[in-house]
N, C-alpha and C. Protein backbone atom coordinates (compact mmCIF):
# COMPACT_ATOMS: atom_id res chain seq x y z
N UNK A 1 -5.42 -0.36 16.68
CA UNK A 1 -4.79 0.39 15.61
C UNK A 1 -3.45 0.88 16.11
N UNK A 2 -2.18 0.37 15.25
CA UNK A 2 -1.22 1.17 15.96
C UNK A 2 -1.01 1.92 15.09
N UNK A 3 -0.07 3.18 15.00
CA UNK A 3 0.53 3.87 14.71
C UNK A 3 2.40 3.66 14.57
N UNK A 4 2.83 3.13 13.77
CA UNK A 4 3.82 2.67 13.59
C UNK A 4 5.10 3.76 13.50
N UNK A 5 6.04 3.71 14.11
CA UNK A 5 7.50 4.35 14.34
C UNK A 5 8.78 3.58 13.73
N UNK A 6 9.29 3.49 13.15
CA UNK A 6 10.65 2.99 12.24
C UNK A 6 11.14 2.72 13.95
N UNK A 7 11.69 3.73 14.80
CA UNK A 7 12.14 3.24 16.10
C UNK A 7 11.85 2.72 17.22
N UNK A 8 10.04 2.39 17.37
CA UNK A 8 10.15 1.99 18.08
C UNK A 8 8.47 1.47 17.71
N UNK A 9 7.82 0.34 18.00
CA UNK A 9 6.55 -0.24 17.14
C UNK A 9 6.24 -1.02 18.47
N UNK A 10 6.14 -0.68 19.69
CA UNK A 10 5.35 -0.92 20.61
C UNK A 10 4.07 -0.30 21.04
N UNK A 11 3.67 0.75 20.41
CA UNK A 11 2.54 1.53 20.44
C UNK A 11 2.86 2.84 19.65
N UNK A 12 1.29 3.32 19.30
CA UNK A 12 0.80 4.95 18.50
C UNK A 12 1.87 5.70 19.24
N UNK A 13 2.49 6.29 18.02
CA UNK A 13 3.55 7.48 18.06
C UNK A 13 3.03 8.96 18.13
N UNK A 14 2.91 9.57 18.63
CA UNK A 14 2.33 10.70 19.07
C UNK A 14 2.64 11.75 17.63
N UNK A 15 2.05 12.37 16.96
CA UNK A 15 2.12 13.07 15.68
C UNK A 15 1.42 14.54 15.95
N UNK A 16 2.06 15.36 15.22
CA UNK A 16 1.16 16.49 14.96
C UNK A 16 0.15 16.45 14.73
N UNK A 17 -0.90 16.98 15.58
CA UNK A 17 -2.45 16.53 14.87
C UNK A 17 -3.01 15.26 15.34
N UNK A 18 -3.02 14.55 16.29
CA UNK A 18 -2.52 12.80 16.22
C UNK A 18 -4.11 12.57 16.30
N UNK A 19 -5.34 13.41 16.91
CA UNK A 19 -6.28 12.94 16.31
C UNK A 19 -6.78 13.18 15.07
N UNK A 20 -6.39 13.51 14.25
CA UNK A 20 -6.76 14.18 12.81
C UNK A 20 -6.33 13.40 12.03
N UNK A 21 -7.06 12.27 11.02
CA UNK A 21 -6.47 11.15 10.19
C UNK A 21 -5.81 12.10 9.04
N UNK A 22 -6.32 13.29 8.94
CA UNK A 22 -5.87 13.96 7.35
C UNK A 22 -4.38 13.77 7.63
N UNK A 23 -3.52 13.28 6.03
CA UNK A 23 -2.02 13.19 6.64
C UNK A 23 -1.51 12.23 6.61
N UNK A 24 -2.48 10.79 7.14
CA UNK A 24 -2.00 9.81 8.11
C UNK A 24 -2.29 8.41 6.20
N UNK A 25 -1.41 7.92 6.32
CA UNK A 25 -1.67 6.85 5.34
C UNK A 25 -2.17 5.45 6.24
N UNK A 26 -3.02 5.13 5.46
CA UNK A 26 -2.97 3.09 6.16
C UNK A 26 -2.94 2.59 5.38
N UNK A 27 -1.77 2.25 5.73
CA UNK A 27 -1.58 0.32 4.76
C UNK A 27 -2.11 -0.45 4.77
N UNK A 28 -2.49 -1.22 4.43
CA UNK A 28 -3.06 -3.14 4.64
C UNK A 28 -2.68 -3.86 3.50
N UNK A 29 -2.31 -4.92 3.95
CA UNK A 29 -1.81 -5.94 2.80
C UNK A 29 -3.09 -6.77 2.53
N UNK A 30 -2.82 -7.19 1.62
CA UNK A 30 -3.78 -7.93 0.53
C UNK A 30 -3.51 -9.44 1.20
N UNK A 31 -2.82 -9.90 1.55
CA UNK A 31 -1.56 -11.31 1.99
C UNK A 31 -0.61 -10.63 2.84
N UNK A 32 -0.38 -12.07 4.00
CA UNK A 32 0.56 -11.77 4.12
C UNK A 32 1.78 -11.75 3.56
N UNK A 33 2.85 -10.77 4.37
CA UNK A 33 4.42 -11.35 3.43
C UNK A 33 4.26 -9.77 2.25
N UNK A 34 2.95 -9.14 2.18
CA UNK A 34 2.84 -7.91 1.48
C UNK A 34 3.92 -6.61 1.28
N UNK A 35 4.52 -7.24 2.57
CA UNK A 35 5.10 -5.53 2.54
C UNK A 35 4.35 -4.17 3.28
N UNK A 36 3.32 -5.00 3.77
CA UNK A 36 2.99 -3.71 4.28
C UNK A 36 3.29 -2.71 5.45
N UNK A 37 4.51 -3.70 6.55
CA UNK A 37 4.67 -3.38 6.95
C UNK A 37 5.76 -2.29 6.74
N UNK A 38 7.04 -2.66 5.86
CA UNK A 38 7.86 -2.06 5.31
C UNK A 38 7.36 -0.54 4.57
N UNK A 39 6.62 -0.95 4.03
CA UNK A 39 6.11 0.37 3.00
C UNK A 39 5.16 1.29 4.36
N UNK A 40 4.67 0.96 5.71
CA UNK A 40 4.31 1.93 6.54
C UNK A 40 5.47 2.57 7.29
N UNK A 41 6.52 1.88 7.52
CA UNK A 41 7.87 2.39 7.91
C UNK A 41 8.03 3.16 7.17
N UNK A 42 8.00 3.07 5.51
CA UNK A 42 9.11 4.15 5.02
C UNK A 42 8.13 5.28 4.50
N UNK A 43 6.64 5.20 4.58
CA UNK A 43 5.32 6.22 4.44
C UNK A 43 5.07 7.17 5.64
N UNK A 44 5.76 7.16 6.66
CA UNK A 44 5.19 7.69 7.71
C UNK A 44 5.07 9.25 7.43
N UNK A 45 3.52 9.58 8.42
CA UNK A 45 3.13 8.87 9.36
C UNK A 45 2.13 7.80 8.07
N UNK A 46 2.41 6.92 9.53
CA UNK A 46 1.19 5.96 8.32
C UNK A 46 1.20 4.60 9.68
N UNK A 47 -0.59 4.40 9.18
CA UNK A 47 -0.59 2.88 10.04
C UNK A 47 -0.45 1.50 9.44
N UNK A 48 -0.17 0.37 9.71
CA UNK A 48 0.12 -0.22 9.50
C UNK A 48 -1.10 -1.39 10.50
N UNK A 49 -2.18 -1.66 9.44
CA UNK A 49 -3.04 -1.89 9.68
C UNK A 49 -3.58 -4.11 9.53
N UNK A 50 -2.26 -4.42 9.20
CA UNK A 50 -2.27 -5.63 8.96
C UNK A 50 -2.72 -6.07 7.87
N UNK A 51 -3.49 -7.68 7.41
CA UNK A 51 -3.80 -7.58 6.61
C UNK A 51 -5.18 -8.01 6.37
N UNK A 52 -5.98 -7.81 5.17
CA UNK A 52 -7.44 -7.82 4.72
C UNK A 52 -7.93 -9.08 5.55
N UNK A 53 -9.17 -9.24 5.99
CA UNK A 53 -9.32 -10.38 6.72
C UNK A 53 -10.75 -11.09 5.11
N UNK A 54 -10.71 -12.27 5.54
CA UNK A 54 -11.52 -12.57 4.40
C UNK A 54 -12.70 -12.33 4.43
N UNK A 55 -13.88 -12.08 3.77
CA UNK A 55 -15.26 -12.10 3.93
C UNK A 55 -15.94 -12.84 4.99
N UNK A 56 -16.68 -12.82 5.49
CA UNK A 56 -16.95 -13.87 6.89
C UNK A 56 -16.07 -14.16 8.22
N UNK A 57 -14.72 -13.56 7.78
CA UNK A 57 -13.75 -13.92 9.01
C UNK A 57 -13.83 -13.24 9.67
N UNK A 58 -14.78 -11.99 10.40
CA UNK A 58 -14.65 -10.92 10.98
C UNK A 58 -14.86 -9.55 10.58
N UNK A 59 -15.08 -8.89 11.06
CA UNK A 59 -15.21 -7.27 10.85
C UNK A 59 -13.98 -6.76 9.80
N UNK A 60 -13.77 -5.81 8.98
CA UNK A 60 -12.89 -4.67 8.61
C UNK A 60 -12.18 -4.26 9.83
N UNK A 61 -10.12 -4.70 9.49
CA UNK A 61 -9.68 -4.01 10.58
C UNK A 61 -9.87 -2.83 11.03
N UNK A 62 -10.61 -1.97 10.09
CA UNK A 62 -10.44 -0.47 10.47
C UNK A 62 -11.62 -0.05 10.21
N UNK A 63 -12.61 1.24 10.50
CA UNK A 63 -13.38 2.25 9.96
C UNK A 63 -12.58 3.36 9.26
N UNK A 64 -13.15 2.69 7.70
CA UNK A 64 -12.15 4.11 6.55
C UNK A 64 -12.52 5.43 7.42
N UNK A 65 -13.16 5.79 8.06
CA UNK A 65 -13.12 7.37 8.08
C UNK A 65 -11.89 8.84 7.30
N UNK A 66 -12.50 8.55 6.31
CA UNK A 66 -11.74 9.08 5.49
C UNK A 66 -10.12 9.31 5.18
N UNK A 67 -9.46 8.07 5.94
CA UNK A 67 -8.34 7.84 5.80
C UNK A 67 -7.72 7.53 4.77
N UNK A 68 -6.81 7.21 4.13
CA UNK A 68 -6.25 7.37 2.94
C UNK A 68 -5.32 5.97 3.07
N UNK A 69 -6.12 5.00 2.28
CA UNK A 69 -6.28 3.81 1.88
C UNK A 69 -4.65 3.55 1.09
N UNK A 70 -3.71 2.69 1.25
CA UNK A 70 -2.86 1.61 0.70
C UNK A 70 -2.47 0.56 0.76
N UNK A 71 -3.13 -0.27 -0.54
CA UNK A 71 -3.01 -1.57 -0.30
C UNK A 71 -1.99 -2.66 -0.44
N UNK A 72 -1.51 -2.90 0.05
CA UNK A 72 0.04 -3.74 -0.91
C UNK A 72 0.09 -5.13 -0.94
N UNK A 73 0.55 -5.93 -2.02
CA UNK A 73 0.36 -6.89 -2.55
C UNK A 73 1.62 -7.22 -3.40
N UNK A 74 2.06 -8.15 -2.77
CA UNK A 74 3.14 -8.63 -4.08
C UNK A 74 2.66 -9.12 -5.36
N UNK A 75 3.92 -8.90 -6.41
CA UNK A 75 3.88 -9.11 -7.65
C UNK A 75 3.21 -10.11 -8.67
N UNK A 76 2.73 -11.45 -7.53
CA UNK A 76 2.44 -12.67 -8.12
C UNK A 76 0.95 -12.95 -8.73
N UNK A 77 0.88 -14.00 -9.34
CA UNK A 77 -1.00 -14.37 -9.73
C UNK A 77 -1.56 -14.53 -8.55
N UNK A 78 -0.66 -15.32 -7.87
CA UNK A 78 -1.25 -15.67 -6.37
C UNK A 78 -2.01 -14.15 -5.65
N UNK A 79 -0.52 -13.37 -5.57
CA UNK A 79 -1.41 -12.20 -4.68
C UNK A 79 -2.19 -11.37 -5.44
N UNK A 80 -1.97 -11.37 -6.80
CA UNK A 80 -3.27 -10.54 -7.65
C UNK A 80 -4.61 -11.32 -7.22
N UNK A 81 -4.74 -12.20 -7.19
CA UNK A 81 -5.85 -12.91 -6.86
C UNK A 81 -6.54 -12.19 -5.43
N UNK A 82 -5.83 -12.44 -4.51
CA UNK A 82 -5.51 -11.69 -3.24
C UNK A 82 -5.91 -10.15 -3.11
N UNK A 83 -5.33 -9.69 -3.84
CA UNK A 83 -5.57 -8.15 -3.95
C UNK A 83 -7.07 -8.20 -4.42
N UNK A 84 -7.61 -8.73 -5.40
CA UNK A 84 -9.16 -8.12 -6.21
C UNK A 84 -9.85 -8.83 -4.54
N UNK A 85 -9.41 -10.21 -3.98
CA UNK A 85 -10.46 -10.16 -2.91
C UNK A 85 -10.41 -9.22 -1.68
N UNK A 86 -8.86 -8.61 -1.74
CA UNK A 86 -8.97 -7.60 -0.72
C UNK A 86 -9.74 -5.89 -1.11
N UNK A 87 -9.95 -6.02 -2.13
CA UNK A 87 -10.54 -4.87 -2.76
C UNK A 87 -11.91 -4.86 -2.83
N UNK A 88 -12.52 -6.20 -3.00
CA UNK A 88 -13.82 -6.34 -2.80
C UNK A 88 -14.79 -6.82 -1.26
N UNK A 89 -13.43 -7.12 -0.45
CA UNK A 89 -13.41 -6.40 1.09
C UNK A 89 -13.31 -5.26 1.37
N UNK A 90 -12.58 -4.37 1.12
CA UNK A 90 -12.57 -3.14 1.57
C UNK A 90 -14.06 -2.21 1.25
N UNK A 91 -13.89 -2.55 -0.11
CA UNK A 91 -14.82 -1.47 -0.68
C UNK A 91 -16.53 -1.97 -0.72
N UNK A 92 -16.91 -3.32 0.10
CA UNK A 92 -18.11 -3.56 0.18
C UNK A 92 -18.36 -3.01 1.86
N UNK A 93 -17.07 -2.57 2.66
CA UNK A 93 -16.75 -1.89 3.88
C UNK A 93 -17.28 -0.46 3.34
N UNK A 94 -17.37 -0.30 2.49
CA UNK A 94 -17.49 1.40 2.46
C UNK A 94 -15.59 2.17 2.38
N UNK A 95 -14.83 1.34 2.33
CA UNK A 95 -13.40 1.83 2.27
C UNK A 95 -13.07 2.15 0.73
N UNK A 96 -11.85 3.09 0.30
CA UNK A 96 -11.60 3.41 -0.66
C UNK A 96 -10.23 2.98 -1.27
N UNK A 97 -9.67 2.03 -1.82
CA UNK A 97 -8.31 1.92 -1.99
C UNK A 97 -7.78 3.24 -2.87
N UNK A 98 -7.44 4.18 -1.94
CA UNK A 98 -6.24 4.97 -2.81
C UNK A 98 -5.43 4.82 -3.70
N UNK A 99 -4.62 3.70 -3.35
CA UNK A 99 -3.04 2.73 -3.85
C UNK A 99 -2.85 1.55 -4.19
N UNK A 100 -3.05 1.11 -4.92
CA UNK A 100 -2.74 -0.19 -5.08
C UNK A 100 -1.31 -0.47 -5.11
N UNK A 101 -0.24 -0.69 -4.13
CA UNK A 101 1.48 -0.77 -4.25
C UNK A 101 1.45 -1.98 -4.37
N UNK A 102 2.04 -2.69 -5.78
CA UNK A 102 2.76 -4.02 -5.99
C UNK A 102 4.24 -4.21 -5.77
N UNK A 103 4.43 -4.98 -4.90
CA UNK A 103 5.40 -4.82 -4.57
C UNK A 103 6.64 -6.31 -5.10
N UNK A 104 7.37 -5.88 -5.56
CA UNK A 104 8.26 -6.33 -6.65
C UNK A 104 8.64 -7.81 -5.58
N UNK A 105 8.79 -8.87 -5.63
CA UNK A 105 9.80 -9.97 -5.60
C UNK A 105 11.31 -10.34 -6.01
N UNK A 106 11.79 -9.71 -6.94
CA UNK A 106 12.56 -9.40 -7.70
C UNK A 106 12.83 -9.57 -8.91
N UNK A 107 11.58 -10.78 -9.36
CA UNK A 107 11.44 -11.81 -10.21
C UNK A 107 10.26 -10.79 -11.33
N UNK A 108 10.47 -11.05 -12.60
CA UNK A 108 9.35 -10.30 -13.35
C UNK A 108 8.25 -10.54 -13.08
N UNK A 109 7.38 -9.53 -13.11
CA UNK A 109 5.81 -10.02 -12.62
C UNK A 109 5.01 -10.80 -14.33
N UNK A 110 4.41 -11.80 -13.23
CA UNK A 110 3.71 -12.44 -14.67
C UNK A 110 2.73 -12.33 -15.20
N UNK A 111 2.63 -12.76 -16.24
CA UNK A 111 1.46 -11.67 -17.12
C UNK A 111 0.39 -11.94 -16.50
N UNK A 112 -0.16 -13.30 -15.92
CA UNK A 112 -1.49 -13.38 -15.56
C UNK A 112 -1.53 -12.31 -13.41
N UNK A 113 -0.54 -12.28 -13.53
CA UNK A 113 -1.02 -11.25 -12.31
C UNK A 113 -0.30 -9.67 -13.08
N UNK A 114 -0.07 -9.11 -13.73
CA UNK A 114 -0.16 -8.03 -14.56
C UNK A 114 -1.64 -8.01 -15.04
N UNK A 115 -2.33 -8.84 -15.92
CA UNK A 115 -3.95 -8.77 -16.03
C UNK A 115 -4.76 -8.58 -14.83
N UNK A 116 -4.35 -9.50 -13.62
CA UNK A 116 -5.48 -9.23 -13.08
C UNK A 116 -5.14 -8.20 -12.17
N UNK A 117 -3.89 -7.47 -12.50
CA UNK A 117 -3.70 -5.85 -11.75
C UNK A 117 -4.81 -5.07 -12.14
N UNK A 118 -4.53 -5.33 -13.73
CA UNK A 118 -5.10 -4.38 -14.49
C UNK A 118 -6.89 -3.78 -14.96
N UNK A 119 -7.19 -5.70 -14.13
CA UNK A 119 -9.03 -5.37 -14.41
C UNK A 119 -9.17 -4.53 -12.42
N UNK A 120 -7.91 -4.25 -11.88
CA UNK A 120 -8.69 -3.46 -10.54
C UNK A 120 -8.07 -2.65 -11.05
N UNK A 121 -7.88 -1.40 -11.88
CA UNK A 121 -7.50 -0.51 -12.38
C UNK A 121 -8.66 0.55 -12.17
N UNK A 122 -9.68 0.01 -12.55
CA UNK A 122 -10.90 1.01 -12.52
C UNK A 122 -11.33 1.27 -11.13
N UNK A 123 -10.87 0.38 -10.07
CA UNK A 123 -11.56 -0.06 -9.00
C UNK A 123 -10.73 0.43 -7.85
N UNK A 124 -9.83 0.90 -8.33
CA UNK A 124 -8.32 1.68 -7.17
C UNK A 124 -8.14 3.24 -7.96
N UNK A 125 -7.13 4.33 -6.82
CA UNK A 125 -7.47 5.29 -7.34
C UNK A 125 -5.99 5.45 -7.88
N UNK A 126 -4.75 4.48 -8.00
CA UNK A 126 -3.85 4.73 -8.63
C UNK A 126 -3.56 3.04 -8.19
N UNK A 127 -2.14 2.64 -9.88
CA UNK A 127 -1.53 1.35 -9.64
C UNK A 127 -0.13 1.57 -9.55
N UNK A 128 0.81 1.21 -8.41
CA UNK A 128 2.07 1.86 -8.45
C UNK A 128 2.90 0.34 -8.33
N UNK A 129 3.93 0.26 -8.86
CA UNK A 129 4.67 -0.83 -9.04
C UNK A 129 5.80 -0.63 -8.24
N UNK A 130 6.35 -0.90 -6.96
CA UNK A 130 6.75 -0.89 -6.04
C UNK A 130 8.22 -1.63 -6.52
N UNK A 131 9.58 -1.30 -6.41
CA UNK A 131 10.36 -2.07 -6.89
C UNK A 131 11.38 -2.70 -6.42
N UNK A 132 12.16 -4.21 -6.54
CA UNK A 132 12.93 -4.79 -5.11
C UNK A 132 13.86 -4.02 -4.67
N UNK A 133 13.92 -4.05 -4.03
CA UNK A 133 15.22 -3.03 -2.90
C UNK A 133 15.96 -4.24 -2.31
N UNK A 134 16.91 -4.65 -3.07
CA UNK A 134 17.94 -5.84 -2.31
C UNK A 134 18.19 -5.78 -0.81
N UNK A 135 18.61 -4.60 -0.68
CA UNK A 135 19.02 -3.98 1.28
C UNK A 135 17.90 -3.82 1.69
N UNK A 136 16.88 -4.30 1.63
CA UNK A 136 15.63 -4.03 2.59
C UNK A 136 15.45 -5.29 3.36
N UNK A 137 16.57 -6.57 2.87
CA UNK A 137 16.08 -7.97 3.54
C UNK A 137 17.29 -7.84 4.74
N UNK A 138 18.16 -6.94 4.75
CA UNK A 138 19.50 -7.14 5.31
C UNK A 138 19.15 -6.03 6.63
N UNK A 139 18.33 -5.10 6.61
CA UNK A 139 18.25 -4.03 7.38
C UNK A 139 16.95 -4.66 8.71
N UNK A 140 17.51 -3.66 9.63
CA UNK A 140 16.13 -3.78 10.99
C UNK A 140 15.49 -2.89 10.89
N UNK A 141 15.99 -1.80 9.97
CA UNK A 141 15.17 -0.41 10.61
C UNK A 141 15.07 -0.47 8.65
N UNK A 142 14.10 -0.21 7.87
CA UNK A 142 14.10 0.19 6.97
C UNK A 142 13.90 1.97 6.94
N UNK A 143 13.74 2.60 7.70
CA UNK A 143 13.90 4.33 7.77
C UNK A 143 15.13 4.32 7.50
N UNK A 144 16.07 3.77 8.00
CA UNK A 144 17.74 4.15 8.10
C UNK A 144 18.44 3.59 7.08
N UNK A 145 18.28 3.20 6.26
CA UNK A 145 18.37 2.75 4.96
C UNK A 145 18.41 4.04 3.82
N UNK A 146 19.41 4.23 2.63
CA UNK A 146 19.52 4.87 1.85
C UNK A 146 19.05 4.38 1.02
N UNK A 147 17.43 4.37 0.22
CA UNK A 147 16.59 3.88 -0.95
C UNK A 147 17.51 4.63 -2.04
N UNK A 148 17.18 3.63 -3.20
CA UNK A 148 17.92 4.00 -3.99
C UNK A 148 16.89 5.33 -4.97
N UNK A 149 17.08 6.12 -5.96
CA UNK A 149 16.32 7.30 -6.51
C UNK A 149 14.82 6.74 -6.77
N UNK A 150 15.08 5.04 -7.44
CA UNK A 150 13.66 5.01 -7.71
C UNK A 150 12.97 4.68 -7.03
N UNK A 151 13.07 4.04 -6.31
CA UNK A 151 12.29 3.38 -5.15
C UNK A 151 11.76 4.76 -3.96
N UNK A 152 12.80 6.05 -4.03
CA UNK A 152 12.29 7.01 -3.38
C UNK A 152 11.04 7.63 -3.82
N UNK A 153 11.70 7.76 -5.43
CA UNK A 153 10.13 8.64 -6.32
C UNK A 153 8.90 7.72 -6.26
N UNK A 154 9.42 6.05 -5.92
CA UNK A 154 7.69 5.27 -6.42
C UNK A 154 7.29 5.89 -4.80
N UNK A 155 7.85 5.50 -3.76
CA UNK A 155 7.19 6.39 -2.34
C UNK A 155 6.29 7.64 -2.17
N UNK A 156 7.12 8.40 -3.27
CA UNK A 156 6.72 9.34 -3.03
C UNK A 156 5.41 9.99 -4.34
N UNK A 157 5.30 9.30 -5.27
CA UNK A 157 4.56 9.05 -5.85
C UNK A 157 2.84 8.33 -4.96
N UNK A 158 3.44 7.04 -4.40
CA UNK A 158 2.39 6.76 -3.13
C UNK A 158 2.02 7.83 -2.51
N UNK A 159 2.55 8.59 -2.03
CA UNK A 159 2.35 9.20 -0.72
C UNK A 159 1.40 10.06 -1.43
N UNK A 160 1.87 11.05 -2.79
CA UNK A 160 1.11 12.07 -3.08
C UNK A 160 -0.36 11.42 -3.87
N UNK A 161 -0.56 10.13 -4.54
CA UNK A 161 -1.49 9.73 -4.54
C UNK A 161 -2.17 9.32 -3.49
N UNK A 162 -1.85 9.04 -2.86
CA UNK A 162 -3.12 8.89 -1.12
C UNK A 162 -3.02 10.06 -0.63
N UNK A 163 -2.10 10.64 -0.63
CA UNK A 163 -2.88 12.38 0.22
C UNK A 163 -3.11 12.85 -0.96
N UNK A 164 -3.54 12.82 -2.15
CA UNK A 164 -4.22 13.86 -2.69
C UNK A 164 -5.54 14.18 -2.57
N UNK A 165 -5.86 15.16 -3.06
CA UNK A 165 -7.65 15.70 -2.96
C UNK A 165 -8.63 15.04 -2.54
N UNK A 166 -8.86 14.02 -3.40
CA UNK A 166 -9.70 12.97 -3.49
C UNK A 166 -9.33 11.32 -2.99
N UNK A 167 -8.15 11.39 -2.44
CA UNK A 167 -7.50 10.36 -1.67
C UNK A 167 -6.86 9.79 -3.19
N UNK A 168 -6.53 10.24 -3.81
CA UNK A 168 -6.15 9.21 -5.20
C UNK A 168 -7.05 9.36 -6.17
N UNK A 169 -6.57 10.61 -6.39
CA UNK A 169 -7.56 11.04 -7.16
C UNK A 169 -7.09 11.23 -8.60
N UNK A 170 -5.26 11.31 -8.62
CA UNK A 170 -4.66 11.29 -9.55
C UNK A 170 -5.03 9.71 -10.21
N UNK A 171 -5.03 9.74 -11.64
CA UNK A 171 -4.98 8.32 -12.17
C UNK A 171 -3.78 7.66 -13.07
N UNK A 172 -3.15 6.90 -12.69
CA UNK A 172 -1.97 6.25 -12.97
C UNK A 172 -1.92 4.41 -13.65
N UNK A 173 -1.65 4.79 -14.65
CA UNK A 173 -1.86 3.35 -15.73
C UNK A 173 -0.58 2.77 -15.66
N UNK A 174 0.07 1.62 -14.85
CA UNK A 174 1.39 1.36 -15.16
C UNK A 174 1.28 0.10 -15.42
N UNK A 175 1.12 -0.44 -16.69
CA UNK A 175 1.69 -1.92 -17.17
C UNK A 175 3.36 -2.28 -17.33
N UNK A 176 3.39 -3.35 -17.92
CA UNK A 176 4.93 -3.53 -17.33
C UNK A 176 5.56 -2.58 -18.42
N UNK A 177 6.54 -1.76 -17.64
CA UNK A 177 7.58 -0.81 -17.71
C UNK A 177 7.08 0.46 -18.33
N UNK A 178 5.41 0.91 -17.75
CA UNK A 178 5.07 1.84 -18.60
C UNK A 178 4.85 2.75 -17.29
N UNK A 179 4.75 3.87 -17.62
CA UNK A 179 4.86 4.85 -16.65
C UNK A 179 3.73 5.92 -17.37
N UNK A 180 2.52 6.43 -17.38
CA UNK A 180 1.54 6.88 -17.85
C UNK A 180 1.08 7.69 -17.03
N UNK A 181 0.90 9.06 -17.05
CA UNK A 181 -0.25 9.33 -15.92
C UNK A 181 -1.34 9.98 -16.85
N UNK A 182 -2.49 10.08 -16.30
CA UNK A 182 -3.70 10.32 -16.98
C UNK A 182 -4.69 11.50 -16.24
């Protein structure tokens, strides 16, 4: 398990609390190519836990111990597909997806992976639509990067849905270009 640093990702970064998961986000991508690493850079603290391994391929990278679950998955049918099997990995683990972060391509997401966002809706504890950040392909350090307003609030939107109460406990309906909370 590492603990990931924007400056330096050779090993666990020493944190306030550093044995105490409360706080701490983990990512895992659904696929690779997810983003998950990016979105643990700019979540910190947060681990960056790789990605879902398939049914039979091995153990759960992690024991949820009540850590606060985000899953990320790009925009496509392909990785919606991806995501419901990483969801039905996690959570036959005893893990909880907090987050579901889709993370934009730049390209509109298509309806048949918008549907099958939407039947893990019940099954995640928020759906956040993650959006392209052109300067995120050009940068080494994505911390040092100036996100633009929205891309700060969908972060931070993440963040307060996985640390909330209930790990995501808030519920959030976002079909395309809808912004709902419930």
């Amino acid at each position: 398990m590492q603990l990931l640093s924007a400056r330096s990702r050779s090993g666990p970064v020493a944190q306030p609390g550093a044995g105490d998961s409360r706080g701490v986000i983990v990512v895992v991508g659904a696929h690779g190519g997810a983003g998950a690493t990016t979105l643990a850079i700019l979540l910190q603290p947060a681990w960056d836990m790789g990605v879902v391994r398939p049914p039979g391929q091995g153990p759960l990278l992690f024991p949820p111990g009540g850590r606060h679950l985000v899953l990320a998955a790009r925009n496509t049918a392909l990785a919606a597909g991806r995501a419901i099997g990483a969801v039905n990995a996690l959570t036959s683990q005893g893990a909880r997806v907090a987050v579901l972060a889709m993370v934009s391509d730049g390209m509109p997401e298509p309806a048949s992976a918008s549907y099958r966002f939407q039947l893990l809706q019940p099954r995640v504890g928020v759906l956040v639509r993650v959006p392209f950040v052109t300067a995120l392909r050009a940068v080494d350090d994505p911390a040092l990067l100036d996100l633009p307003r929205k891309a700060r609030r969908v972060l931070a939107e993440i963040r307060a849905a996985a640390l909330g109460p209930a790990g995501g406990a808030v519920t959030r309906t976002a079909g395309r270009g809808q912004r709902t909370w419930g």
